[in-house]
N, C-alpha and C. Protein backbone atom coordinates (compact mmCIF):
# COMPACT_ATOMS: atom_id res chain seq x y z
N UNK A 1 113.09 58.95 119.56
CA UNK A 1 111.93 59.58 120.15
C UNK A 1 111.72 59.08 121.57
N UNK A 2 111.94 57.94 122.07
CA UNK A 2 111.99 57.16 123.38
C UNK A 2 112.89 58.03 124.26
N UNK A 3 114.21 58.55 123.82
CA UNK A 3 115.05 59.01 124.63
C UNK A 3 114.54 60.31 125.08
N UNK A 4 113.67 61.07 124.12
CA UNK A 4 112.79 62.54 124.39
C UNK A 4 111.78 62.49 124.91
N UNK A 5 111.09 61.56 125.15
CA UNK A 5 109.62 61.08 126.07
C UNK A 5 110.26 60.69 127.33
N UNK A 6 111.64 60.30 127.50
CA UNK A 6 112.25 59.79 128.87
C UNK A 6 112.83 61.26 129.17
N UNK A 7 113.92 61.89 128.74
CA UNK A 7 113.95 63.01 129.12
C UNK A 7 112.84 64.10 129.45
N UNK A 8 111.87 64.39 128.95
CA UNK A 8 110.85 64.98 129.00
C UNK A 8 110.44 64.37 130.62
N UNK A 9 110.10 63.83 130.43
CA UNK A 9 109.36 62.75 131.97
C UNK A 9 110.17 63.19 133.19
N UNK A 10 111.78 62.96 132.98
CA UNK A 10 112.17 63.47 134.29
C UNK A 10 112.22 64.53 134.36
N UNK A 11 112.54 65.62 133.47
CA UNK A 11 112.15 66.98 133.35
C UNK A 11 110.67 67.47 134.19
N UNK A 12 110.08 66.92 133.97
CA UNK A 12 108.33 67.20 134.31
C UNK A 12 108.43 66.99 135.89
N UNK A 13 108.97 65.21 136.38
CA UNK A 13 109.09 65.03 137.42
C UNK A 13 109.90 66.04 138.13
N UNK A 14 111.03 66.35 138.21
CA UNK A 14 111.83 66.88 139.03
C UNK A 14 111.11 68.53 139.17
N UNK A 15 110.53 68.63 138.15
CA UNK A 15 109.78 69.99 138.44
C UNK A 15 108.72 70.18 139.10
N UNK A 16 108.13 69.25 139.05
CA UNK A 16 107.29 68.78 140.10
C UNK A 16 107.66 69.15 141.74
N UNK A 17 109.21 68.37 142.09
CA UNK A 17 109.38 67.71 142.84
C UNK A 17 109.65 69.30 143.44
N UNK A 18 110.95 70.36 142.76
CA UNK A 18 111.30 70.96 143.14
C UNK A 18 110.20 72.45 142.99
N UNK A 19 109.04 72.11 142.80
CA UNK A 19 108.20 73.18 142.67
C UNK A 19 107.51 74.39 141.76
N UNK A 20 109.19 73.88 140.90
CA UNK A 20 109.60 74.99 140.14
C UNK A 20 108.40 75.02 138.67
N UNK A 21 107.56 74.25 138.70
CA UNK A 21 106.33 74.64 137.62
C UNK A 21 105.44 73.84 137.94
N UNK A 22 104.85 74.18 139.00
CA UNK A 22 103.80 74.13 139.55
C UNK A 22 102.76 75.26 139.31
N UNK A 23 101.61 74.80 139.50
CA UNK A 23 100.12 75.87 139.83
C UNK A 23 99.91 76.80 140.42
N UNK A 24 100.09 78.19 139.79
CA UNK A 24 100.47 79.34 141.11
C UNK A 24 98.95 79.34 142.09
N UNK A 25 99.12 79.48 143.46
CA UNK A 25 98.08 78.99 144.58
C UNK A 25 97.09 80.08 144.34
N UNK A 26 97.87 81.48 143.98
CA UNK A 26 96.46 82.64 143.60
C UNK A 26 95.75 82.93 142.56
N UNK A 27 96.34 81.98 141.36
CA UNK A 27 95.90 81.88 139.85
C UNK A 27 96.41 83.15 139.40
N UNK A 28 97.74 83.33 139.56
CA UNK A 28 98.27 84.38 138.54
C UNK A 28 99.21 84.17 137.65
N UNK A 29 98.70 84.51 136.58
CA UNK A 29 99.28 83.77 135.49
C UNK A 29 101.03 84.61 135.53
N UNK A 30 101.35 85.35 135.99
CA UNK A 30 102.37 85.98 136.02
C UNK A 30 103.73 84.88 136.96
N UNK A 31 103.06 84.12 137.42
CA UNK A 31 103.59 82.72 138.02
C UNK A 31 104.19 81.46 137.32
N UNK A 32 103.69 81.51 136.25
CA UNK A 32 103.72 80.82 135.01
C UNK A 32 105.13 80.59 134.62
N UNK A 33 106.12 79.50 134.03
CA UNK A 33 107.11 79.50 133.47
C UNK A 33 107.13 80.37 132.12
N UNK A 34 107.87 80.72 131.67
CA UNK A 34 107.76 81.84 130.83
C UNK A 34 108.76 80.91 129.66
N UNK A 35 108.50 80.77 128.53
CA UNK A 35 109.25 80.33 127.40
C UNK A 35 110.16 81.74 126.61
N UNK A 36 111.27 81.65 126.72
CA UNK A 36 111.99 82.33 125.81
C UNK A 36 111.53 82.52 124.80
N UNK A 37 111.42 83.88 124.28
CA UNK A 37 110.68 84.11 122.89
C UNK A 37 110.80 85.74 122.73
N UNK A 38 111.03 86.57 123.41
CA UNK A 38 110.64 88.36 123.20
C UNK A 38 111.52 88.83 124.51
N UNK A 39 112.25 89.70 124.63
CA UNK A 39 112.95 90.16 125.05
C UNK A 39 111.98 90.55 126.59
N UNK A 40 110.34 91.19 126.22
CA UNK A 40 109.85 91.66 127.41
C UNK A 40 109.12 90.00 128.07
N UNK A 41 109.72 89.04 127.96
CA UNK A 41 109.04 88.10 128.41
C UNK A 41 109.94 86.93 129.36
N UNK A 42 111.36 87.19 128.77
CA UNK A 42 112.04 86.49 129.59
C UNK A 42 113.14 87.40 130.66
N UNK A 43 113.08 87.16 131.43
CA UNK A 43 113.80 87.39 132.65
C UNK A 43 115.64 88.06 132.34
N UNK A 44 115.37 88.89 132.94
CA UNK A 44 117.39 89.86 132.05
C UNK A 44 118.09 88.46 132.98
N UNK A 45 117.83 88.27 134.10
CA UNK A 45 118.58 87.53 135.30
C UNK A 45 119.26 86.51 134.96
N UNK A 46 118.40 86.10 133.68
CA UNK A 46 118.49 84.40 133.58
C UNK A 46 119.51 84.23 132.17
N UNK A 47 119.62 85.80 131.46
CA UNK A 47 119.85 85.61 130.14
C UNK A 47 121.51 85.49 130.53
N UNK A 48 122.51 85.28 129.65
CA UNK A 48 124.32 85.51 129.35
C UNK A 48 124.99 84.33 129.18
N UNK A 49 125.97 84.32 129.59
CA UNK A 49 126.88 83.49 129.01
C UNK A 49 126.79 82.33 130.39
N UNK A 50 126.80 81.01 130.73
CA UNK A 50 126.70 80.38 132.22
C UNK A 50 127.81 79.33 131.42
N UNK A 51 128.97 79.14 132.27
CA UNK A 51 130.04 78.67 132.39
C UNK A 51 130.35 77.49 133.18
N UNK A 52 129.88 75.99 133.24
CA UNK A 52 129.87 75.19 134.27
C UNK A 52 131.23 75.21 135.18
N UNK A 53 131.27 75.59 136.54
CA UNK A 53 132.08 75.25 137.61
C UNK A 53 132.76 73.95 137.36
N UNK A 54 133.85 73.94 137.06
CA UNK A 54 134.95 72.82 136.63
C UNK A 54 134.28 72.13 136.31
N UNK A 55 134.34 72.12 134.59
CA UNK A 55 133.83 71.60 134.06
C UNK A 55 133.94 72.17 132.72
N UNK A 56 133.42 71.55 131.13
CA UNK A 56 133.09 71.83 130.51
C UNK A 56 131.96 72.58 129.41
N UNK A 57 131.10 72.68 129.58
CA UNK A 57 129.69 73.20 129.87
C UNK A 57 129.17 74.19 129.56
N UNK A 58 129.23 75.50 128.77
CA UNK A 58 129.28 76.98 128.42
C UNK A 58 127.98 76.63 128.00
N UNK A 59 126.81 77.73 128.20
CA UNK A 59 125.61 77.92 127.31
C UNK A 59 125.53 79.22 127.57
N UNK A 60 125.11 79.64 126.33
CA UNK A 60 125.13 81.16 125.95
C UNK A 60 123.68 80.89 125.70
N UNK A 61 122.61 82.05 126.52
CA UNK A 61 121.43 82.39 126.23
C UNK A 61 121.29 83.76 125.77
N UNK A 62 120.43 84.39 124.88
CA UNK A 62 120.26 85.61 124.63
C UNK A 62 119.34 86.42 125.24
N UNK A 63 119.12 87.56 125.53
CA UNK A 63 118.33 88.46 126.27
C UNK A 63 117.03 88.35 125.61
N UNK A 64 116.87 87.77 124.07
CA UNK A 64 115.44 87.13 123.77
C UNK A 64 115.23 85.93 124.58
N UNK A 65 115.84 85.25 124.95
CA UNK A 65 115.45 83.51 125.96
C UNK A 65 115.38 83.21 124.42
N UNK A 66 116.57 82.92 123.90
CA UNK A 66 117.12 82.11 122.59
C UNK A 66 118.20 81.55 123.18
N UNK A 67 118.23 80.56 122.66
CA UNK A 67 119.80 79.82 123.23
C UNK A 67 120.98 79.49 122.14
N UNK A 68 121.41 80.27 122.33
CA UNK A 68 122.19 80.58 120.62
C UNK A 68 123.42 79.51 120.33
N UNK A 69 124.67 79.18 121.71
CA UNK A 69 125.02 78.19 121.19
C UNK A 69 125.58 77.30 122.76
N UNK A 70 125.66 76.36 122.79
CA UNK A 70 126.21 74.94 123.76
C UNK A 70 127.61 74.88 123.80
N UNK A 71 128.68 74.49 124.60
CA UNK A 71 129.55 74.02 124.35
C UNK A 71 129.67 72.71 125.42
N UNK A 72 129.84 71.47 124.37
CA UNK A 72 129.20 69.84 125.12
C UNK A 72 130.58 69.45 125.35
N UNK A 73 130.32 68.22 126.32
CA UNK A 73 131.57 67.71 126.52
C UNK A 73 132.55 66.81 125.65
N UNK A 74 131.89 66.54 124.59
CA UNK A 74 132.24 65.79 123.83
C UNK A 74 133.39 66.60 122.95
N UNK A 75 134.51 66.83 122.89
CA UNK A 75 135.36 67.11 122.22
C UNK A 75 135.50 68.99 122.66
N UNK A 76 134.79 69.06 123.85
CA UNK A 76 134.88 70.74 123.81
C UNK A 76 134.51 70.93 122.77
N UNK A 77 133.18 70.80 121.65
CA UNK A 77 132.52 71.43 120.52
C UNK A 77 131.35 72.41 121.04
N UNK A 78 131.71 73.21 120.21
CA UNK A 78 130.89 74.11 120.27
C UNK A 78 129.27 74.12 119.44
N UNK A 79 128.27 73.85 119.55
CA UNK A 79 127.22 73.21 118.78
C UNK A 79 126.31 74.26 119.20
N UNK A 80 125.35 74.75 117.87
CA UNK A 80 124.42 75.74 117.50
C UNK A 80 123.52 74.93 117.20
N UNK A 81 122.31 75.52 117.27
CA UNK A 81 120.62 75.26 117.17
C UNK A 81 120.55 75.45 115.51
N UNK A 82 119.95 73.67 114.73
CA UNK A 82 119.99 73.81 113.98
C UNK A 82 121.35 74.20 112.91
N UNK A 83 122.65 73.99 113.19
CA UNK A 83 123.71 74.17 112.60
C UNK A 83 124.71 72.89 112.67
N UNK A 84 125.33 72.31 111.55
CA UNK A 84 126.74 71.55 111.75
C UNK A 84 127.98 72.32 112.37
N UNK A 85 128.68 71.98 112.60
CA UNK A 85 129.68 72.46 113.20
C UNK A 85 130.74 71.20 112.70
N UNK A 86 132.21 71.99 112.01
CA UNK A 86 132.70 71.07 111.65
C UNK A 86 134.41 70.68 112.65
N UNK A 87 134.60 70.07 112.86
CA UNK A 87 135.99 69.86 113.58
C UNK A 87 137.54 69.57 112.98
N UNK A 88 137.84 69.93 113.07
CA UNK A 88 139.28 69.35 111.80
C UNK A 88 140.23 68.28 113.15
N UNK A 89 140.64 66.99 113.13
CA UNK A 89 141.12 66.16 113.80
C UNK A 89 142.27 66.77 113.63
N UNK A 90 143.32 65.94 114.04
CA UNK A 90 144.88 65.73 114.03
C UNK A 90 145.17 65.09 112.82
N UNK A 91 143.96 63.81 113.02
CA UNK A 91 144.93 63.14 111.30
C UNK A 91 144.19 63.99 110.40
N UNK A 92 143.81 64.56 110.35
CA UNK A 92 143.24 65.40 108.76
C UNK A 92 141.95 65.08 108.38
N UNK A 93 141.15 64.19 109.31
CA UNK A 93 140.08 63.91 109.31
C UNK A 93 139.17 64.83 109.73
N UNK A 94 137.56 65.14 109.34
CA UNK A 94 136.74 66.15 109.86
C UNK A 94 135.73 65.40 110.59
N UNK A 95 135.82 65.43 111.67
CA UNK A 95 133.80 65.32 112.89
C UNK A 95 132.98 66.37 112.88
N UNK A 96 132.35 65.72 112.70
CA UNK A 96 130.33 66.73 112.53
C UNK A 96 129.82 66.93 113.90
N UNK A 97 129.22 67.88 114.43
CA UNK A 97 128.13 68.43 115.03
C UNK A 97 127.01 68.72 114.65
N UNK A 98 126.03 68.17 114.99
CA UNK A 98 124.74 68.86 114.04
C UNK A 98 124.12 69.35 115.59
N UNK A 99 123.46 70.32 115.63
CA UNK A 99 122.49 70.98 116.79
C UNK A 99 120.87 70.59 116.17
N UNK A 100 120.45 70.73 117.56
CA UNK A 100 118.91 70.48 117.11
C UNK A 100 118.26 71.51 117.57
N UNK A 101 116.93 71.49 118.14
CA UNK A 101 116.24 72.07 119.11
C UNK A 101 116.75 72.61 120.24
N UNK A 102 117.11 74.31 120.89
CA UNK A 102 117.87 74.27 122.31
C UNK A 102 116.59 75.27 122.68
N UNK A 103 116.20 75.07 124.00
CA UNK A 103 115.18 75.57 124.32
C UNK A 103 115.54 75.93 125.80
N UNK A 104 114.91 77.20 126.09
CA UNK A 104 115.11 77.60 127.27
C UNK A 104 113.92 78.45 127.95
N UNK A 105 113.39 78.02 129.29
CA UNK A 105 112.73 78.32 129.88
C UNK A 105 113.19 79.07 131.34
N UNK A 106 112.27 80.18 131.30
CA UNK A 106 112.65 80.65 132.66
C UNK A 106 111.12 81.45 133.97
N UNK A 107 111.01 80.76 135.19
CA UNK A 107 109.89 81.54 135.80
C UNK A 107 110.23 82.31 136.52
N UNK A 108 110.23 83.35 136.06
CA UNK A 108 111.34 84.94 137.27
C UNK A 108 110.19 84.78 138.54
N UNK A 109 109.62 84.19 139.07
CA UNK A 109 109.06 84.09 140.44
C UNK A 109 109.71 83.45 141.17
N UNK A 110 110.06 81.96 140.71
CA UNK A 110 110.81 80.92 141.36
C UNK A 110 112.59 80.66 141.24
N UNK A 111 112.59 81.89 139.71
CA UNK A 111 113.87 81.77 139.27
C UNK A 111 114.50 80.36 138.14
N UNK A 112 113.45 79.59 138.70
CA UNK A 112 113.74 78.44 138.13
C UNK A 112 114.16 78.56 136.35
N UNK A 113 115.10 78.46 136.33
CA UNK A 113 115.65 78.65 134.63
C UNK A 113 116.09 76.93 134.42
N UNK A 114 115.33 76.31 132.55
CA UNK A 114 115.38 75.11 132.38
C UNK A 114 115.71 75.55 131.00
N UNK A 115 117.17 74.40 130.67
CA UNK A 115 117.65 74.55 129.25
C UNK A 115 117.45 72.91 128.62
N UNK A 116 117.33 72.84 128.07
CA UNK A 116 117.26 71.62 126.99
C UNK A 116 118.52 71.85 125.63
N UNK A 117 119.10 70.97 125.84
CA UNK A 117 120.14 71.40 123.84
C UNK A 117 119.59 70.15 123.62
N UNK A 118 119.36 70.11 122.07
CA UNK A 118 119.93 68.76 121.33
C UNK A 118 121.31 68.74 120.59
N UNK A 119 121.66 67.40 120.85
CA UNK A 119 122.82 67.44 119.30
C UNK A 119 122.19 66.72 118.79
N UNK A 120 121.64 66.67 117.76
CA UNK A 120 120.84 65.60 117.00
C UNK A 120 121.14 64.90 116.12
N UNK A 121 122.73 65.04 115.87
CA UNK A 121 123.77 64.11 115.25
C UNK A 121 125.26 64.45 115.25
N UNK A 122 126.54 63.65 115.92
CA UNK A 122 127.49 63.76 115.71
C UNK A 122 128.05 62.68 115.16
N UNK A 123 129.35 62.49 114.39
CA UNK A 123 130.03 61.73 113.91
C UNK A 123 131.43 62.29 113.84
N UNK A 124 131.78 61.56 114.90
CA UNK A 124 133.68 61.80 115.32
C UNK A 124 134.25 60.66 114.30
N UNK A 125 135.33 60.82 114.09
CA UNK A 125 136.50 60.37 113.15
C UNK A 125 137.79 60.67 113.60
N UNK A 126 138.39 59.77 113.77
CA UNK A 126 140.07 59.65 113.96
C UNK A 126 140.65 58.52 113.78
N UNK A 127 141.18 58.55 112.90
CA UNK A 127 141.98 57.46 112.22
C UNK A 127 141.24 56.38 111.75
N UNK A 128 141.00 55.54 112.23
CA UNK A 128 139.97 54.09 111.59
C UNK A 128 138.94 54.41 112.57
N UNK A 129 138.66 54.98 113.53
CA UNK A 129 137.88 54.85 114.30
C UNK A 129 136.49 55.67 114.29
N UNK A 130 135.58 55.49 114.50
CA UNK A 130 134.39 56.48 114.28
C UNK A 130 132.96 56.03 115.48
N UNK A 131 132.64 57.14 115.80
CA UNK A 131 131.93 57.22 116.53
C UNK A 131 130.44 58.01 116.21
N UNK A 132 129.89 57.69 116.30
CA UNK A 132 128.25 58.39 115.61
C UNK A 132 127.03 58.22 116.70
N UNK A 133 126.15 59.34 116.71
CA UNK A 133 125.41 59.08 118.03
C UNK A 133 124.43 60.34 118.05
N UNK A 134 123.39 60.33 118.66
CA UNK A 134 123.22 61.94 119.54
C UNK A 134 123.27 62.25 120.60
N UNK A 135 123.04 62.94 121.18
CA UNK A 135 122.41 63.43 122.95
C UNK A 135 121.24 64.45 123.24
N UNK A 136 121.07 64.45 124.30
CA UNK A 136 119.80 65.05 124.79
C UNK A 136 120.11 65.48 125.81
N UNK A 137 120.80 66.65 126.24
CA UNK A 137 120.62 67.33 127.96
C UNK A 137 119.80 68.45 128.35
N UNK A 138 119.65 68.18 129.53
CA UNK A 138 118.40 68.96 130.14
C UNK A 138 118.94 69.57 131.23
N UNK A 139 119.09 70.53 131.80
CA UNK A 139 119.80 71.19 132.70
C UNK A 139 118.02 72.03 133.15
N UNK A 140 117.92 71.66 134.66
CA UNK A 140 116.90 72.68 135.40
C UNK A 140 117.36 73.11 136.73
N UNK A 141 117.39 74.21 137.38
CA UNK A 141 117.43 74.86 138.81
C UNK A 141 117.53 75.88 138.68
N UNK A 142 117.26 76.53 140.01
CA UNK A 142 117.03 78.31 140.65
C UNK A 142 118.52 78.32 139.97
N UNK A 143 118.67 80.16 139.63
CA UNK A 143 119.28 81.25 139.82
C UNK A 143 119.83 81.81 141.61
N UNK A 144 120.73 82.05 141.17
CA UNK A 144 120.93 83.14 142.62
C UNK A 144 120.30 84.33 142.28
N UNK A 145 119.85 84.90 143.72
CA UNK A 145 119.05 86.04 143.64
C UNK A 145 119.98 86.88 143.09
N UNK A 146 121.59 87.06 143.23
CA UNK A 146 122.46 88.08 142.53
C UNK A 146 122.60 87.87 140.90
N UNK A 147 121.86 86.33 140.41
CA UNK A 147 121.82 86.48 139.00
C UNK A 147 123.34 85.75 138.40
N UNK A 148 123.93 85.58 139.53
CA UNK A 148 125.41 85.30 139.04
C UNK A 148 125.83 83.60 139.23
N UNK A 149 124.65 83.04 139.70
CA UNK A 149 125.01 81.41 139.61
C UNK A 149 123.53 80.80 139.85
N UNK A 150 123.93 79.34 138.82
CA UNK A 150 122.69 78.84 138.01
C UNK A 150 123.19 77.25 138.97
N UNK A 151 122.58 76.26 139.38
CA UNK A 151 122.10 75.24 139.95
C UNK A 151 121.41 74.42 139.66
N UNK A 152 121.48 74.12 138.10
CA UNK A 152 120.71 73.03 138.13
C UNK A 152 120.74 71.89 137.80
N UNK A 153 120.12 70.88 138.15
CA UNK A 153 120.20 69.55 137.72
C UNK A 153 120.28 69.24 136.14
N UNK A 154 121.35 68.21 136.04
CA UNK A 154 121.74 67.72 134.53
C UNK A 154 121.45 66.38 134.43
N UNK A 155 120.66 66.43 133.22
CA UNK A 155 119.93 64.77 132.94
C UNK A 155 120.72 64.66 131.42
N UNK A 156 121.22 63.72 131.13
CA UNK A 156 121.88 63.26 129.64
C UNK A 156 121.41 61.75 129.26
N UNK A 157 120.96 62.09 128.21
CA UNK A 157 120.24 61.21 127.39
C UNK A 157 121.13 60.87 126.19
N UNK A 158 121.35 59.59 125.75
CA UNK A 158 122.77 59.90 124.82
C UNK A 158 122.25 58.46 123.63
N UNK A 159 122.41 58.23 122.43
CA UNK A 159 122.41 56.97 121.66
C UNK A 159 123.84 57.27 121.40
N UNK A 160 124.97 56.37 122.17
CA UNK A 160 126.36 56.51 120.91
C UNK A 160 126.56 55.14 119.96
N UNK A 161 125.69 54.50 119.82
CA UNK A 161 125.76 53.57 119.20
C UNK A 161 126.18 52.25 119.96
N UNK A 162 126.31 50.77 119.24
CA UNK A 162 125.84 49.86 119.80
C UNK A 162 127.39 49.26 121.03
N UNK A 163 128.24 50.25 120.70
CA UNK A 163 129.67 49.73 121.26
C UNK A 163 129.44 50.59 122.77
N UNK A 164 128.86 52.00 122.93
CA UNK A 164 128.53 52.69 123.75
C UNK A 164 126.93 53.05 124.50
N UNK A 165 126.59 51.76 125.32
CA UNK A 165 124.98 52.00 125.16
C UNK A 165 124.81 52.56 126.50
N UNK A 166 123.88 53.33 126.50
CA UNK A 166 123.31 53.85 127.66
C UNK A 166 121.92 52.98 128.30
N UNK A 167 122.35 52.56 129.50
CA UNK A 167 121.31 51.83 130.08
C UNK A 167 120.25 52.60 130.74
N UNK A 168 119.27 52.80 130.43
CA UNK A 168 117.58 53.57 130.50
C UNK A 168 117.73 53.95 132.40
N UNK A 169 117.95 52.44 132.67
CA UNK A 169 117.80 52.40 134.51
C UNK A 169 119.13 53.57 134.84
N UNK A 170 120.17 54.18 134.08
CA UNK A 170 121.35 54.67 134.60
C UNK A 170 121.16 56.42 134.05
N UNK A 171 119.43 56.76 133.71
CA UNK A 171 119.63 57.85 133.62
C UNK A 171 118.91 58.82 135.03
N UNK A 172 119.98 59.77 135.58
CA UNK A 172 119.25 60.46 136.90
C UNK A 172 119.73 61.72 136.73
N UNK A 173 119.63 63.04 137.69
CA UNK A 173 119.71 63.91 137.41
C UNK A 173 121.04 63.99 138.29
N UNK A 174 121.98 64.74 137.53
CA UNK A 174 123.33 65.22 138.25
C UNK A 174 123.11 66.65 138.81
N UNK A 175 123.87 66.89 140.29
CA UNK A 175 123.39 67.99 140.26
C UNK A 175 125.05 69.52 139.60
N UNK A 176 124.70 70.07 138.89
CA UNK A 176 126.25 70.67 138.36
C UNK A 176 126.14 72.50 138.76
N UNK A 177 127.20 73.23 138.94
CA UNK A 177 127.15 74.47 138.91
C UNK A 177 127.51 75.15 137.76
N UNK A 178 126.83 76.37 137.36
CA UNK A 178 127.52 77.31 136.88
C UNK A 178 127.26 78.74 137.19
N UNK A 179 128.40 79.09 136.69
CA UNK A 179 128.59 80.68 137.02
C UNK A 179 128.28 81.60 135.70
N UNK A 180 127.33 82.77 135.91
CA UNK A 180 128.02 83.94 134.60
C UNK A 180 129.04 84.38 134.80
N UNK A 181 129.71 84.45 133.11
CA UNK A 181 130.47 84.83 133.06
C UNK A 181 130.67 86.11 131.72
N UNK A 182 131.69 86.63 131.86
CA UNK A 182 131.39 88.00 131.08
C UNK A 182 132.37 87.04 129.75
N UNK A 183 132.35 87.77 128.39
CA UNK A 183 133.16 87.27 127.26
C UNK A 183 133.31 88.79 126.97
């Protein structure tokens, strides 16, 4: 829960910073970040497939502002909201994905589109070795006005356990690209 009150925080901050959900100056609520939820509420611009620029990175949003599935860096897995996902190794061993919460926000004024995934549990396996953990990324920035590239800052929040620790002071926002892309 510490790692989601810290993510959350820089989330808030950087939105702050970059404007992008702030107090509209004329009080129109049409200014408002808009939560994914109904097709007439989130933005067509913001919805499809966004493909990180060299990189690993795929998030598929739906034209509801549902975020249907992630693909993390961790093994190129593909991880769904609320779903395991299973992996078959080399030695014959299976790793878990579990998805959590993926949430996506978008304010078609500012453009500003903000994704959140959880994995809220993996456990890799290969050979004697095992790895168990979750993560937390937060991806926020503008759209291009053509709709065809997304900009935003990536914050990763990670427990991989006590061999792989993430130091609190070493979390900041990266800044990463992606592009839509058609499937």
């Amino acid at each position: 829960m510490r790692y989601v009150t810290i993510i959350f925080g820089f989330v808030l901050i950087w939105c702050w910073l970059a404007g992008g959900c702030s107090k509209p100056a004329t009080g129109d609520k049409t200014e408002q970040p808009v939560v994914g939820q109904s097709k007439e509420t989130f933005p067509s611009f913001a919805a499809g497939t966004w493909q990180q620029r060299d990189g690993t990175w795929k998030i598929v949003i739906e034209p509801n502002g549902v975020v249907s599935s992630v693909v993390i860096p961790l093994m190129e897995t593909e991880v769904k909201p609320h779903h395991t996902t299973e992996v078959e190794m080399r030695d014959g061993s299976t790793s878990t994905f579990t998805g959590g919460d993926f949430v996506a926000e978008c304010n078609p004024i500012t453009r500003e589109l903000s994704v959140i995934a959880e994995t809220k549990e993996f456990n890799i396996r290969f050979l004697d070795n095992r790895l168990d953990g979750n993560r937390l990324d937060s991806f926020s920035g503008p759209v291009s006005e053509d709709g065809e590239v997304w900009e935003p800052n990536w914050i990763e929040v990670f427990d991989y356990g006590p061999n792989f620790p993430q130091d609190e002071n070493d979390i900041y926002p990266e800044p990463v690209v992606f592009d839509k892309v058609e499937l």
